[in-house]
PDB file of N, CA and C in Angstrom:
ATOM      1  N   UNK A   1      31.610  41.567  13.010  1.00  0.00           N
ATOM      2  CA  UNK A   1      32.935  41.539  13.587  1.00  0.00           C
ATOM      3  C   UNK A   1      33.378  42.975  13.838  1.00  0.00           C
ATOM      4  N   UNK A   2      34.412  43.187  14.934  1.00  0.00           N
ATOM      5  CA  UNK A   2      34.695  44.663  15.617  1.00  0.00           C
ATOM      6  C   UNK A   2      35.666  44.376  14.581  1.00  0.00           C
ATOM      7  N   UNK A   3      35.721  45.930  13.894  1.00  0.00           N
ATOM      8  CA  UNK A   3      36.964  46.398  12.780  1.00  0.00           C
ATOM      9  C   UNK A   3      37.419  47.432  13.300  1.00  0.00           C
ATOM     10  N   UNK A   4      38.667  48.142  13.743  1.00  0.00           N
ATOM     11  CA  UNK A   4      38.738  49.664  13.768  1.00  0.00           C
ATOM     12  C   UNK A   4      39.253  50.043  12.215  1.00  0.00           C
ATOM     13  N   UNK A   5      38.318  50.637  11.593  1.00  0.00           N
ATOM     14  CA  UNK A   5      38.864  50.820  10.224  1.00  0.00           C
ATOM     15  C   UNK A   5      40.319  52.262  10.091  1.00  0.00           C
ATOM     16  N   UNK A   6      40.456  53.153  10.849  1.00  0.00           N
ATOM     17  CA  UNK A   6      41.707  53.523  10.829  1.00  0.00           C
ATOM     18  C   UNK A   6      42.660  52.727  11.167  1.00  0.00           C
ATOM     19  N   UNK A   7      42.671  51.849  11.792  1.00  0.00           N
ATOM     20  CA  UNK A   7      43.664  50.891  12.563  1.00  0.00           C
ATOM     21  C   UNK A   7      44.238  50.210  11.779  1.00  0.00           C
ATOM     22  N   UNK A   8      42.926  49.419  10.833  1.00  0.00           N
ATOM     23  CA  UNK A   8      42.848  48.257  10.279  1.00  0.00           C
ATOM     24  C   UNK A   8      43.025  46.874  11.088  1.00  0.00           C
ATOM     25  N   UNK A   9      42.859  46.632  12.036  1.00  0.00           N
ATOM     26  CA  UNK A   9      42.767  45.594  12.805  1.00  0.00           C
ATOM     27  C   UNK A   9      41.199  45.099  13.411  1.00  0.00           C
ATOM     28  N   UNK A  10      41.150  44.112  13.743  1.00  0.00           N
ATOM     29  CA  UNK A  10      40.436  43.579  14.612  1.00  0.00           C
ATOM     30  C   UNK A  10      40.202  42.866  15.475  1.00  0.00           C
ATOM     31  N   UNK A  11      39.754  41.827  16.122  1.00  0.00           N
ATOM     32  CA  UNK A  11      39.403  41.109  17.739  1.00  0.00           C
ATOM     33  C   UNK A  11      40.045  39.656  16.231  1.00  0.00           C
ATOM     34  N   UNK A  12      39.408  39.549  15.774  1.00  0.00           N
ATOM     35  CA  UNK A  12      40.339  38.569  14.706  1.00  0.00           C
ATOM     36  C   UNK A  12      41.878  38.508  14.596  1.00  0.00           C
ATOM     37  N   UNK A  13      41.998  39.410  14.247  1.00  0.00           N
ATOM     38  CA  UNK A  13      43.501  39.647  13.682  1.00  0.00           C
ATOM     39  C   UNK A  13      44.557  39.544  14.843  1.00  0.00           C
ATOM     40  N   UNK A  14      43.849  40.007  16.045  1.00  0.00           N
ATOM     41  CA  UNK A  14      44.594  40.290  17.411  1.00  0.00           C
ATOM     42  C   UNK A  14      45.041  39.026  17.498  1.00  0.00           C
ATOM     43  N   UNK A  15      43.782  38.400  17.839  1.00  0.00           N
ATOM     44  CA  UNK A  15      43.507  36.306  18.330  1.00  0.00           C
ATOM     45  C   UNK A  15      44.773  35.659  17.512  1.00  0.00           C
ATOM     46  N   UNK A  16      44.548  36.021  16.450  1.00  0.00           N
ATOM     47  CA  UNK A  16      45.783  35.402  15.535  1.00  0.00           C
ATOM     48  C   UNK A  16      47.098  35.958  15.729  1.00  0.00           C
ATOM     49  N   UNK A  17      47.004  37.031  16.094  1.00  0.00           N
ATOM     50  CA  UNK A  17      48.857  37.664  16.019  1.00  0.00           C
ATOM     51  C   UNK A  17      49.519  37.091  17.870  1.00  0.00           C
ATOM     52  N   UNK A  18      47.836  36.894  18.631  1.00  0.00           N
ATOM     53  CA  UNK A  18      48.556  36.670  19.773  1.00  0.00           C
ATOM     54  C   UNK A  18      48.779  34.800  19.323  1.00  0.00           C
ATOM     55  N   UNK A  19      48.156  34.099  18.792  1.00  0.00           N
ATOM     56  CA  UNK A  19      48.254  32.704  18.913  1.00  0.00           C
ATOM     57  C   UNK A  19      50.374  32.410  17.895  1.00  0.00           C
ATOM     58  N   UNK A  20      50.538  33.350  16.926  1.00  0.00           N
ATOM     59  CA  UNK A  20      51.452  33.200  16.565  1.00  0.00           C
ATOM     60  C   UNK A  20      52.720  33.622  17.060  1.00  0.00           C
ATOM     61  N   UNK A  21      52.587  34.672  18.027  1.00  0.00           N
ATOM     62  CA  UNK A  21      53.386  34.973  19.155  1.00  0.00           C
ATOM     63  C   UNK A  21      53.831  33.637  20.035  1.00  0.00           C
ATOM     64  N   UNK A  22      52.578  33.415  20.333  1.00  0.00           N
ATOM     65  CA  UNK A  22      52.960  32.583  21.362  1.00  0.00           C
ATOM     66  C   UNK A  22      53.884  30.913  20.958  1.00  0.00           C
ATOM     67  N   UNK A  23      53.128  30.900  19.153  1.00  0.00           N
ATOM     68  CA  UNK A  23      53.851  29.611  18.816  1.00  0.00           C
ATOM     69  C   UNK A  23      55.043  29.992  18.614  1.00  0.00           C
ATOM     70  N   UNK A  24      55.667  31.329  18.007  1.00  0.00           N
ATOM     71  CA  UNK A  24      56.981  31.753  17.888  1.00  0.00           C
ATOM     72  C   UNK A  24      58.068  31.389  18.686  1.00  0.00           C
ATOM     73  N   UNK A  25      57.208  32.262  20.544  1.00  0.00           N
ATOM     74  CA  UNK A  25      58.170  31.924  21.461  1.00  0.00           C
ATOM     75  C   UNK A  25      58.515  30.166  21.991  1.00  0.00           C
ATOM     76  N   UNK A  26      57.658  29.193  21.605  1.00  0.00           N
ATOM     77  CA  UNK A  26      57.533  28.099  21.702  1.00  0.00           C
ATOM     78  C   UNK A  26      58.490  27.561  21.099  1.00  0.00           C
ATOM     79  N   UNK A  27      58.530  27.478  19.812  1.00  0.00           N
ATOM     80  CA  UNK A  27      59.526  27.316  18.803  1.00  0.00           C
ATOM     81  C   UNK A  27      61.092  27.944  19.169  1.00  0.00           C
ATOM     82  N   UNK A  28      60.908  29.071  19.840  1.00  0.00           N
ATOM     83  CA  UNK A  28      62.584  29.618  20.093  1.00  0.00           C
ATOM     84  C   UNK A  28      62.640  30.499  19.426  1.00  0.00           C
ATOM     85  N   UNK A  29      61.728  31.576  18.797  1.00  0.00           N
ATOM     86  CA  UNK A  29      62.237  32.529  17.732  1.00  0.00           C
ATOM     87  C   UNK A  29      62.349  33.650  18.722  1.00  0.00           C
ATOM     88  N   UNK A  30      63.270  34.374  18.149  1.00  0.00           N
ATOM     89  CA  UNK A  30      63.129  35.387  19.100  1.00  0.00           C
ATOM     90  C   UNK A  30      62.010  36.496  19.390  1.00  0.00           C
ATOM     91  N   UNK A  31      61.726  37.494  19.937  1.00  0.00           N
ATOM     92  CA  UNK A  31      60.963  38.710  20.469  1.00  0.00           C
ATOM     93  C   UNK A  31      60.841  39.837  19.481  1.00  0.00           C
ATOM     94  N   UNK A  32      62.269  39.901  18.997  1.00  0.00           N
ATOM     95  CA  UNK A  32      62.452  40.682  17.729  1.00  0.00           C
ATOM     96  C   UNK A  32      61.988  40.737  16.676  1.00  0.00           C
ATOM     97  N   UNK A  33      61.367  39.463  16.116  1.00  0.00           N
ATOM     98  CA  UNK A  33      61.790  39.000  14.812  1.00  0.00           C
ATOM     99  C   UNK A  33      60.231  39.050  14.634  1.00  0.00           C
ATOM    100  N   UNK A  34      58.975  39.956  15.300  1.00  0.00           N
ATOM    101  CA  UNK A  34      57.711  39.630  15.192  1.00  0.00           C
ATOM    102  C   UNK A  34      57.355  39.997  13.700  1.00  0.00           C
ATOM    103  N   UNK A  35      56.227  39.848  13.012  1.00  0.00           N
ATOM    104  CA  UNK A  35      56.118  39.933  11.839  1.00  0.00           C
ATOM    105  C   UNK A  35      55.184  41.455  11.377  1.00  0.00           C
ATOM    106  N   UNK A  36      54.936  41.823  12.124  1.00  0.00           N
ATOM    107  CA  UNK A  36      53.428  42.991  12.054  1.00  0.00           C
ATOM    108  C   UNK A  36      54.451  44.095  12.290  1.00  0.00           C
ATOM    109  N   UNK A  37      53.563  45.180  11.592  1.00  0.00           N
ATOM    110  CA  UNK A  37      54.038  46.647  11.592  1.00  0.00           C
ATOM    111  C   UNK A  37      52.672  47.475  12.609  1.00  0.00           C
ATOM    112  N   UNK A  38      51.624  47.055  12.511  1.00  0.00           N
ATOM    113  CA  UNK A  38      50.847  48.007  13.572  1.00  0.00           C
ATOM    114  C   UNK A  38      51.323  48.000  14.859  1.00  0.00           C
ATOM    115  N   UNK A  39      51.151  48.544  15.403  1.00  0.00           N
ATOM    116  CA  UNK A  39      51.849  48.878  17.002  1.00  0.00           C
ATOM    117  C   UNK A  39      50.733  47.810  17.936  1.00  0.00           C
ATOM    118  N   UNK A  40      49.363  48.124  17.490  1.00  0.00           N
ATOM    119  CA  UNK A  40      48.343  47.422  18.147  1.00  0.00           C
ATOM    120  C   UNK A  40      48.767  45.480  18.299  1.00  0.00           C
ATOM    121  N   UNK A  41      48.578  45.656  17.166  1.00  0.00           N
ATOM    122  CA  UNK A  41      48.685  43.729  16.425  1.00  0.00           C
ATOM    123  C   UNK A  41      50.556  43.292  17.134  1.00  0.00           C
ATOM    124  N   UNK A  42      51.304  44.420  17.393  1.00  0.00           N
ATOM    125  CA  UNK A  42      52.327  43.898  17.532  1.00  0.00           C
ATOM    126  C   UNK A  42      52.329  43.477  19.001  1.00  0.00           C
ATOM    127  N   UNK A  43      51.443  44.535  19.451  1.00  0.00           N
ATOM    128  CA  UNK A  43      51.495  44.386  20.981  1.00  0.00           C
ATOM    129  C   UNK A  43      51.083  42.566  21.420  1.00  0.00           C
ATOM    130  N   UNK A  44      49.678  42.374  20.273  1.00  0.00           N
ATOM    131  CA  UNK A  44      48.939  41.367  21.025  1.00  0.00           C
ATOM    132  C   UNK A  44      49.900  40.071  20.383  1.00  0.00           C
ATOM    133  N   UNK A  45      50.912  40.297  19.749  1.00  0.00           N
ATOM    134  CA  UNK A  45      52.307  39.157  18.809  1.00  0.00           C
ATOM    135  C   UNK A  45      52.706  39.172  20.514  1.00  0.00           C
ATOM    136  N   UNK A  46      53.756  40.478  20.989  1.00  0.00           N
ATOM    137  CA  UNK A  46      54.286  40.509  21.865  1.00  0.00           C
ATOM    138  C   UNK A  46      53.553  39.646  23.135  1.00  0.00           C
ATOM    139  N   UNK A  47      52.582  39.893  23.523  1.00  0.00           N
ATOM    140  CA  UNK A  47      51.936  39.576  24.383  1.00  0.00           C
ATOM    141  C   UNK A  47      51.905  37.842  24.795  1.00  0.00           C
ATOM    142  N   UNK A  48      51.363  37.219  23.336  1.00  0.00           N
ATOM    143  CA  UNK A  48      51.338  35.936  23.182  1.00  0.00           C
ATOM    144  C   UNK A  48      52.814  35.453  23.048  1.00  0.00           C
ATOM    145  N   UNK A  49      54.097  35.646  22.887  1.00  0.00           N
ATOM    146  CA  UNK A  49      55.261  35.756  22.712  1.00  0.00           C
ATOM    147  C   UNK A  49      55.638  35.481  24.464  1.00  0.00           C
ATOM    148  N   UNK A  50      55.349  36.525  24.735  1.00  0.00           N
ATOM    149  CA  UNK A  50      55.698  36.549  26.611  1.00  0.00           C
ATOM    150  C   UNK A  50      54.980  35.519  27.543  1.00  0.00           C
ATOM    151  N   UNK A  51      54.050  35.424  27.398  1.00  0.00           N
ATOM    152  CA  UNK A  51      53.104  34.238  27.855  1.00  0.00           C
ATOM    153  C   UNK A  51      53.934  33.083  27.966  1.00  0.00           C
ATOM    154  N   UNK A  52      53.910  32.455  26.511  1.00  0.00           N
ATOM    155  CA  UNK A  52      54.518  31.728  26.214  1.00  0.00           C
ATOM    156  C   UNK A  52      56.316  30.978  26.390  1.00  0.00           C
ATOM    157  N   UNK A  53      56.994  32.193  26.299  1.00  0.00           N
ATOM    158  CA  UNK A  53      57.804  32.018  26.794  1.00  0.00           C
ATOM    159  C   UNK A  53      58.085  32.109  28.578  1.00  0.00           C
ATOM    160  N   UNK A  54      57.142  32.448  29.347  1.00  0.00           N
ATOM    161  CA  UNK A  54      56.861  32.077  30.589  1.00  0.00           C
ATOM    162  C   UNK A  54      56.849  31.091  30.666  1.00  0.00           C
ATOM    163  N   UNK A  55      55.752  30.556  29.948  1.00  0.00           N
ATOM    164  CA  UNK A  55      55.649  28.801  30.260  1.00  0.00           C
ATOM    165  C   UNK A  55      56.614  27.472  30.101  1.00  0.00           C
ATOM    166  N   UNK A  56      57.533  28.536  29.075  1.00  0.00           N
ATOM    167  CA  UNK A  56      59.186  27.569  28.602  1.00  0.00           C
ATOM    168  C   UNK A  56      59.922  27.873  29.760  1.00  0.00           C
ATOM    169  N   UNK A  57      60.173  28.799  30.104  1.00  0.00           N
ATOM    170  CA  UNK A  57      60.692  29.023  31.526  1.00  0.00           C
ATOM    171  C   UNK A  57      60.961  28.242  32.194  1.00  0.00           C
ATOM    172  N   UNK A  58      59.490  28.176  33.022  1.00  0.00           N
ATOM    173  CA  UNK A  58      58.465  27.652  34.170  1.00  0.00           C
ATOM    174  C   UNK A  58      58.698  25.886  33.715  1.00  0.00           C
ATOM    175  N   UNK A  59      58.816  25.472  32.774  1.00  0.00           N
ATOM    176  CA  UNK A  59      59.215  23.988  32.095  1.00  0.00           C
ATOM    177  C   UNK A  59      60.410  23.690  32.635  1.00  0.00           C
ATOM    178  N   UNK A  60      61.021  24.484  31.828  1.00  0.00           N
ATOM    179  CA  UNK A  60      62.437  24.269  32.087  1.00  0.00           C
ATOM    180  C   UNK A  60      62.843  24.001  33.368  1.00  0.00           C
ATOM    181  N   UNK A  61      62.801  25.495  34.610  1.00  0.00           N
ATOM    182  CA  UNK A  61      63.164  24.983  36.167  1.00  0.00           C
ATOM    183  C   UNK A  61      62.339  23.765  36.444  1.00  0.00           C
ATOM    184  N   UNK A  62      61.403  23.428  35.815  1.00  0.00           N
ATOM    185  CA  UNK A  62      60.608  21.788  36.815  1.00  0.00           C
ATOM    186  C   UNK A  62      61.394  21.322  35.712  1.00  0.00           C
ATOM    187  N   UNK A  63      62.165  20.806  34.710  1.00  0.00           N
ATOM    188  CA  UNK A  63      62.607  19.967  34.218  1.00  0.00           C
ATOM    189  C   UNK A  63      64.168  19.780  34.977  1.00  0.00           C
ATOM    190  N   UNK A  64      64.795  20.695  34.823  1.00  0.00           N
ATOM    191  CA  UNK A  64      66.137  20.776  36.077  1.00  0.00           C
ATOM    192  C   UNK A  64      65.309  20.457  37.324  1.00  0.00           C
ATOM    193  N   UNK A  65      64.931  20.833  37.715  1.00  0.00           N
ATOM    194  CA  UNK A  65      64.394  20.153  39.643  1.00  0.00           C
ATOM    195  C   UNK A  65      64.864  18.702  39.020  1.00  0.00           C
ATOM    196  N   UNK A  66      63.600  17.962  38.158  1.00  0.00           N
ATOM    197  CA  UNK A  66      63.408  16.511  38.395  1.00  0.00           C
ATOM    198  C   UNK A  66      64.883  15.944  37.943  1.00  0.00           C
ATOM    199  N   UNK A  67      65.345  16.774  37.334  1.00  0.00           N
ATOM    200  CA  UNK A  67      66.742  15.640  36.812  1.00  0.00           C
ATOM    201  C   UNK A  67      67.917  15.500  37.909  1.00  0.00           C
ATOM    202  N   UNK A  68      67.508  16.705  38.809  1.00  0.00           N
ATOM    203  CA  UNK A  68      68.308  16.967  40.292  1.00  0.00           C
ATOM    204  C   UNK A  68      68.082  15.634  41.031  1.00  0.00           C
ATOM    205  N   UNK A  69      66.423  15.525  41.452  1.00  0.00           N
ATOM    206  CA  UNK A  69      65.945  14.791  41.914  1.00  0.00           C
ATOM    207  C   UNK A  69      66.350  13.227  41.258  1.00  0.00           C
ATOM    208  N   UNK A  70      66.607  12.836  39.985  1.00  0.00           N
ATOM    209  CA  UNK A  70      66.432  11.500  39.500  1.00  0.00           C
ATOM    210  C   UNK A  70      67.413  11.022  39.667  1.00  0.00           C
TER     211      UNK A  70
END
């Protein structure tokens, strides 16, 4: 497994900080409230965070369209 040992992170740790990002923004938590102190790991929180909340977005206007429509 890739470690950067000054970092302390890895292709692991990333996968996970982005998958909990993304359940965060899912859930409604805010952007702020990420849990990591590395700048790296926070990025890939952030990352999965933004994604995600794209896709709540992107829900949302097709959920208003159809209720326009119904």
């Amino acid at each position: 497994m890739t470690r950067d040992v000054k970092l302390g992170w890895d292709v692991e740790a990333l996968s996970k900080a982005y998958r909990q990002g993304h359940m965060a923004a899912t859930m409604g938590m805010a952007k702020t409230r990420c849990p990591y102190r590395s700048e790296v790991v926070i990025a890939a929180w952030e990352a999965g965070w933004d994604d995600a909340e794209q896709v709540v977005r992107e829900q949302q206007k097709r959920d208003g369209l159809f209720s326009r429509i119904a």
